[in-house]
Protein backbone atom coordinates (compact mmCIF):
# COMPACT_ATOMS: atom_id res chain seq x y z
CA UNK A 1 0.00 0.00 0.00
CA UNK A 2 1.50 3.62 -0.48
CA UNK A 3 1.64 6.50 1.33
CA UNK A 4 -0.92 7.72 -1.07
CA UNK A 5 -3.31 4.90 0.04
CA UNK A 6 -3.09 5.47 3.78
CA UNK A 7 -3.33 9.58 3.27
CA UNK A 8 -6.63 8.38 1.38
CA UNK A 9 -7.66 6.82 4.23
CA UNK A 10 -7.53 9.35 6.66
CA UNK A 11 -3.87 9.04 8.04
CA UNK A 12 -2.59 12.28 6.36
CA UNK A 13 0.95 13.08 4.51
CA UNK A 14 3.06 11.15 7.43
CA UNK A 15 4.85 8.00 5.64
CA UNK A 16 3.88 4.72 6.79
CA UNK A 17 5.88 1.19 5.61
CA UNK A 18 3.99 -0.92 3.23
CA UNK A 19 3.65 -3.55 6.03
CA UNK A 20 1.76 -0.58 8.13
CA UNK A 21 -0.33 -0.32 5.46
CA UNK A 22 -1.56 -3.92 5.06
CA UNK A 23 -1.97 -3.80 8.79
CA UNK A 24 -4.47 -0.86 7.94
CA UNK A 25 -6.40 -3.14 5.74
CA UNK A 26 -6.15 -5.75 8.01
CA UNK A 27 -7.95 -3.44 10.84
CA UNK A 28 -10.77 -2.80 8.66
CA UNK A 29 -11.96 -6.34 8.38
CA UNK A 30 -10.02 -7.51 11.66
CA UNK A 31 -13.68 -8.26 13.84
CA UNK A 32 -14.42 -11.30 10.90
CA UNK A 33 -10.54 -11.76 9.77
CA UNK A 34 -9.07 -11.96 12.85
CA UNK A 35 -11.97 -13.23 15.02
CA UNK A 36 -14.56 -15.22 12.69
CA UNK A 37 -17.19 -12.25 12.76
CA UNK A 38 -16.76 -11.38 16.86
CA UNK A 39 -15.64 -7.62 17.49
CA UNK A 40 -12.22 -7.12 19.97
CA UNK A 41 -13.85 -5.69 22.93
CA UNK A 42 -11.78 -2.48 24.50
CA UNK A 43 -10.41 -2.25 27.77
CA UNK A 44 -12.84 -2.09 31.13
CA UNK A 45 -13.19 0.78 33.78
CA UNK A 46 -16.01 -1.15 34.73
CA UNK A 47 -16.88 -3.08 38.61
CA UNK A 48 -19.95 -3.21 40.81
CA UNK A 49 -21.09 -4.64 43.70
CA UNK A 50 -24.03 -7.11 42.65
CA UNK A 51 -25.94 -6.83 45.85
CA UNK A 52 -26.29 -2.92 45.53
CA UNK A 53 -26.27 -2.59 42.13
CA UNK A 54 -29.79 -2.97 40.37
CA UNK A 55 -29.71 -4.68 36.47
CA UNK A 56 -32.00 -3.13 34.19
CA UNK A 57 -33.08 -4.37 31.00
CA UNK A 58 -32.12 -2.31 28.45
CA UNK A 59 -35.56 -1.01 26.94
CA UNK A 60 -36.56 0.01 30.55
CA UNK A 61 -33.60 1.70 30.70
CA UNK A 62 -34.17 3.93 28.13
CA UNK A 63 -37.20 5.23 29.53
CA UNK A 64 -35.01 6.79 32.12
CA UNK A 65 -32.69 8.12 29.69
CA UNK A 66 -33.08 12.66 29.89
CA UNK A 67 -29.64 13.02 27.30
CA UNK A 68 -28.52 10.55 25.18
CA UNK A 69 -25.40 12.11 23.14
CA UNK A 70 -24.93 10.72 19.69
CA UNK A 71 -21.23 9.80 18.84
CA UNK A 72 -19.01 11.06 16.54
CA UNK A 73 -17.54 9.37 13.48
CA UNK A 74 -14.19 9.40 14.19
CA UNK A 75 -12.48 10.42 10.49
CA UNK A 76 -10.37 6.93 9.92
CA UNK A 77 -13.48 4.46 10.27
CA UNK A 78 -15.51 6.77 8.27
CA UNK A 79 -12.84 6.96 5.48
CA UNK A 80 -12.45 2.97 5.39
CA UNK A 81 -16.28 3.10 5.53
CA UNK A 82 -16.48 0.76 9.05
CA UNK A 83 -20.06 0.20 10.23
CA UNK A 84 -21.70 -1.20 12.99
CA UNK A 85 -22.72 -1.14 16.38
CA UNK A 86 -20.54 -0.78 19.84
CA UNK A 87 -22.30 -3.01 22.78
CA UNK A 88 -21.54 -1.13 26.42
CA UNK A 89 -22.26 -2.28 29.96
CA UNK A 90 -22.58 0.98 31.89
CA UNK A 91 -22.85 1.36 35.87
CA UNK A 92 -25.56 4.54 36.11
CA UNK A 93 -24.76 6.42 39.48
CA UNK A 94 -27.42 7.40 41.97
CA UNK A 95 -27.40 10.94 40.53
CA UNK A 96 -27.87 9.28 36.73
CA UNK A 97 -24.58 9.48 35.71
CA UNK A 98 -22.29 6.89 33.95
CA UNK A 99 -19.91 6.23 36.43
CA UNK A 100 -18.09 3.70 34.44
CA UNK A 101 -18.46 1.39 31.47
CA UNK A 102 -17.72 -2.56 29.98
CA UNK A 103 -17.66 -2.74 26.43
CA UNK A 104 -19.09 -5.70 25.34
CA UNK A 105 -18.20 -5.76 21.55
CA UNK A 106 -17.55 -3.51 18.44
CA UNK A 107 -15.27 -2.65 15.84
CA UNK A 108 -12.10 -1.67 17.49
CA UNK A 109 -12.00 2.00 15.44
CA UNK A 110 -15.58 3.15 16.72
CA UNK A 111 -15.28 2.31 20.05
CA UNK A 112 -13.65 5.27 21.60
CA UNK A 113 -16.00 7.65 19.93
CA UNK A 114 -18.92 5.33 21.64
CA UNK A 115 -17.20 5.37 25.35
CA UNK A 116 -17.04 8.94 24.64
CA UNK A 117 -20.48 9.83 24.03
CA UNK A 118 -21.84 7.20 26.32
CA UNK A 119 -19.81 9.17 29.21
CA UNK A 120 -21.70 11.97 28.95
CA UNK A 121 -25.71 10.47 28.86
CA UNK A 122 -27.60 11.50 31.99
CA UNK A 123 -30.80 9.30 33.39
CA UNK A 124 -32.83 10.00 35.56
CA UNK A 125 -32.42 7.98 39.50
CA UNK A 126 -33.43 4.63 39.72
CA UNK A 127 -35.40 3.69 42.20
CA UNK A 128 -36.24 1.05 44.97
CA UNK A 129 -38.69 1.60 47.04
CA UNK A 130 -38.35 5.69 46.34
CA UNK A 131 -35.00 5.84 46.69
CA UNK A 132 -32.32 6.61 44.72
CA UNK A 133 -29.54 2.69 43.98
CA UNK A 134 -26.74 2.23 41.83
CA UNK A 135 -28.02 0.80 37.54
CA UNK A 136 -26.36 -1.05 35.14
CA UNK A 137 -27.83 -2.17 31.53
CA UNK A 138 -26.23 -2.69 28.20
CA UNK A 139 -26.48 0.08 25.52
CA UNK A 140 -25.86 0.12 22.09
CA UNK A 141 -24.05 2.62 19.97
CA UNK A 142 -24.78 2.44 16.02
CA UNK A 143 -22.64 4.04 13.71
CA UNK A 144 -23.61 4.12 10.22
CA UNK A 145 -22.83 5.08 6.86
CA UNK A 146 -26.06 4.13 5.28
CA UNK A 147 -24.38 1.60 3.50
CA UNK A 148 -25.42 -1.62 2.87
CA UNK A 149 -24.12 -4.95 4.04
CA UNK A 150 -23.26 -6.30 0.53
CA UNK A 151 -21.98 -3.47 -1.11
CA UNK A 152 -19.84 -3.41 2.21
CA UNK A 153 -18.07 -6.64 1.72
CA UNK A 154 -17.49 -5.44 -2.19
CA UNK A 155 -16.21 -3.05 -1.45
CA UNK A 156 -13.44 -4.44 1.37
CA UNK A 157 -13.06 -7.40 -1.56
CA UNK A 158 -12.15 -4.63 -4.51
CA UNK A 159 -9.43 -3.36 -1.70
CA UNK A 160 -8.00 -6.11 -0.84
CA UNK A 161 -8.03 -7.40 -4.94
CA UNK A 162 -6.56 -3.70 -6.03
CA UNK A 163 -3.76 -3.68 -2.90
CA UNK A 164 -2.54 -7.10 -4.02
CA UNK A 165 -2.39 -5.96 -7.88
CA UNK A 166 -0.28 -2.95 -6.68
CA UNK A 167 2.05 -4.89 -4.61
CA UNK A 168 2.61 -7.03 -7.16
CA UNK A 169 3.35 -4.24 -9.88
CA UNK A 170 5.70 -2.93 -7.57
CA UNK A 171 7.78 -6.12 -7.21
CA UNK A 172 7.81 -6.51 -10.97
CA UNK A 173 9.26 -2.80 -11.27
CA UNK A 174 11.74 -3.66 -8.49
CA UNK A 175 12.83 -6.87 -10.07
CA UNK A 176 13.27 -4.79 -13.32
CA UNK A 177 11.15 -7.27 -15.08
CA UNK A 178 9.13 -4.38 -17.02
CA UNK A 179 7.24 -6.64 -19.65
CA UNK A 180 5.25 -8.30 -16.44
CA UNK A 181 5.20 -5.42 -14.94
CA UNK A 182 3.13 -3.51 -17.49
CA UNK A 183 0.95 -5.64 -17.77
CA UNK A 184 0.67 -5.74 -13.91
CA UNK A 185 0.34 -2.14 -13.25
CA UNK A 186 -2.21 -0.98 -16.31
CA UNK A 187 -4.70 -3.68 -14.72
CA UNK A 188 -4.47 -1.13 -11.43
CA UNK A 189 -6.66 1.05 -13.84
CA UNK A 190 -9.22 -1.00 -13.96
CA UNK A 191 -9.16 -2.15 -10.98
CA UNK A 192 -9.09 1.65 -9.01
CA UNK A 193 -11.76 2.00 -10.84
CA UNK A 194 -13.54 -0.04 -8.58
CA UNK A 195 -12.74 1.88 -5.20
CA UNK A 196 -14.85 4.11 -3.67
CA UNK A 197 -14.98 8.13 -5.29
CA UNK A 198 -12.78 9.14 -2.22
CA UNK A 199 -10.51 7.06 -3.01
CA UNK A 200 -8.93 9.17 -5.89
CA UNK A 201 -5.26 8.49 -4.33
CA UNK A 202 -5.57 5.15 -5.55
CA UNK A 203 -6.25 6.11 -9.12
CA UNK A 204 -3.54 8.34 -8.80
CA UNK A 205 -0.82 5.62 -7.85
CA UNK A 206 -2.17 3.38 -10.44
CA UNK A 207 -1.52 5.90 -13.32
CA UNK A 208 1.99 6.73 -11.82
CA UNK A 209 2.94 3.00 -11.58
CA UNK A 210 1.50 1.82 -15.13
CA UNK A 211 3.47 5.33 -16.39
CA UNK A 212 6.54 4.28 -14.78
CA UNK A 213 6.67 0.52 -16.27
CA UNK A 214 5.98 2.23 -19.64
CA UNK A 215 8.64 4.72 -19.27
CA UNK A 216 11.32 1.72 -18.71
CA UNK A 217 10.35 0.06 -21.79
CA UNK A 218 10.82 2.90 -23.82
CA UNK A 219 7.00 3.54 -24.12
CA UNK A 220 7.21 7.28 -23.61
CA UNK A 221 3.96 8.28 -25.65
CA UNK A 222 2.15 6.04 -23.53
CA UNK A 223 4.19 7.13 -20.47
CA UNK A 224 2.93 10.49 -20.33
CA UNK A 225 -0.43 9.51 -21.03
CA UNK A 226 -0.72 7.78 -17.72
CA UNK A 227 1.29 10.57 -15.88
CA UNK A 228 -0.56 13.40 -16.97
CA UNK A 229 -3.53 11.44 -15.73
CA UNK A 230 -1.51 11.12 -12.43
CA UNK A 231 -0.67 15.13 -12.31
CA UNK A 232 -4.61 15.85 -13.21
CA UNK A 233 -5.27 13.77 -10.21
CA UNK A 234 -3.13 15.25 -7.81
CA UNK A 235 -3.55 18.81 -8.83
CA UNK A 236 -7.20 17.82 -7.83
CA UNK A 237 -6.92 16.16 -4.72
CA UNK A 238 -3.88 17.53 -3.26
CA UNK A 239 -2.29 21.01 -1.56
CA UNK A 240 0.73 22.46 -3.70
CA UNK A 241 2.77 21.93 -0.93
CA UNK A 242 2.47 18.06 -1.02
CA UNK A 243 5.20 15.79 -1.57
CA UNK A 244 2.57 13.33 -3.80
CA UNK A 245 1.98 16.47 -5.98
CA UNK A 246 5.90 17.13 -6.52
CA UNK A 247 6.17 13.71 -7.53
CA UNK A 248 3.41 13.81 -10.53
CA UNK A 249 5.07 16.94 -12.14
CA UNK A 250 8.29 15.28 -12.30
CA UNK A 251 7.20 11.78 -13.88
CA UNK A 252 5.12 13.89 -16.22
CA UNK A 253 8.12 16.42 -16.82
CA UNK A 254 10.64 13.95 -17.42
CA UNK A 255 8.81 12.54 -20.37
């Protein structure tokens, strides 16, 4: 993956290895990857004493729920388009307050922005026997993109397919085998075509590599095709003060 991938994705112009950026991917899909479909639940400030602490069901809870703060989709998971829901245990003082929290589940990208919202709902007391005890229910944070599940997992499949393609173009040009590797790098075309419309970084990269294995085989017409495509791109997408940007007028002044 290139630095141009993981700016795309939210991490800025700071340069990342290409093993940081398959670890990126990796993250996106890590709660079915990693752990056959179960979320990696966070880190607890959570503990009660069960005989003064009352458990209540989460739909009665709700009733006593006066400010209920919605999240806020933290840039990175919105970039690599990460739905779903965070599952909290939270221990409701006597005043209403969220004392503390358990997360039960949820992607491991959203689930800061949930603890922080959750932090700051307010209930009103519970009560036994008209006075005010010490809750806890579960409560569920959504985030969503309005996206739907199966254009979801195309989408993380067209990724992972285009990634591969570009790793692979890049070994060819490394190896100086420049025959494979054109052949390699103009499929990223295609391929970036695929990605999201954010994702214009990719399309970028994909022009500058299928220039570049032109370029070595002498192909200059073609060349500069593919890096003026890369310079329209940039000039587009990025600040003139980027390094990317620098990049795409020399391959296209070179030629």
């Amino acid at each position: 993956m290139s630095d141009a991938n993981l700016q795309a994705l939210g991490f800025g112009t700071q340069r990342f290895s290409k093993p940081m950026g398959w670890f990126l991917l990796l993250l996106v899909a890590a709660p079915r990857a990693l752990f056959g479909g179960e979320s990696i639940p966070a880190p607890s400030t959570y503990s009660q004493n069960e005989r003064e602490t009352l458990t209540v069901q989460a739909k009665d809870a709700e009733q006593n729920l006066v400010k209920k703060v919605a999240p806020v989709y933290p840039p990175l998971p919105r970039q690599a388009r990460i739905q779903g829901i965070v599952k909290i245990e939270v221990l409701i003082s006597k005043t209403g307050t969220v004392d503390s929290y358990k997360v039960l589940n949820g992607h491991p990208l959203l689930v800061q922005a949930a603890i922080n919202a959750v932090k700051q709902w307010q209930y009103k007391p519970f009560l036994v026997d008209d006075q005010p005890v010490t809750a806890s229910t579960v409560v569920e944070v959504p985030f969503s993109l309005g996206i739907p599940e199966p254009k979801q997992e195309a989408w993380l499949t067209d990724n992972q397919t285009y990634f591969r393609r570009e790793e692979e173009c890049r070994a060819f040009l490394k190896e100086r085998r420049f025959a494979e590797a054109e052949a390699s790098c103009r499929s990223l075309i295609q391929l970036s075509e695929k990605l999201s419309l954010e994702q214009q970084m990719e399309r970028m990269t994909a022009n500058e590599l299928s220039g570049r294995a032109l370029y070595q085989l002498n192909k200059f017409a073609e060349a500069l095709i593919f890096f003026q495509r890369e310079l329209a791109i940039g000039i587009a997408r990025l600040k003139p003060t980027d390094a990317e940007l620098g990049y795409a007028y020399y391959h296209a002044a070179k030629d």
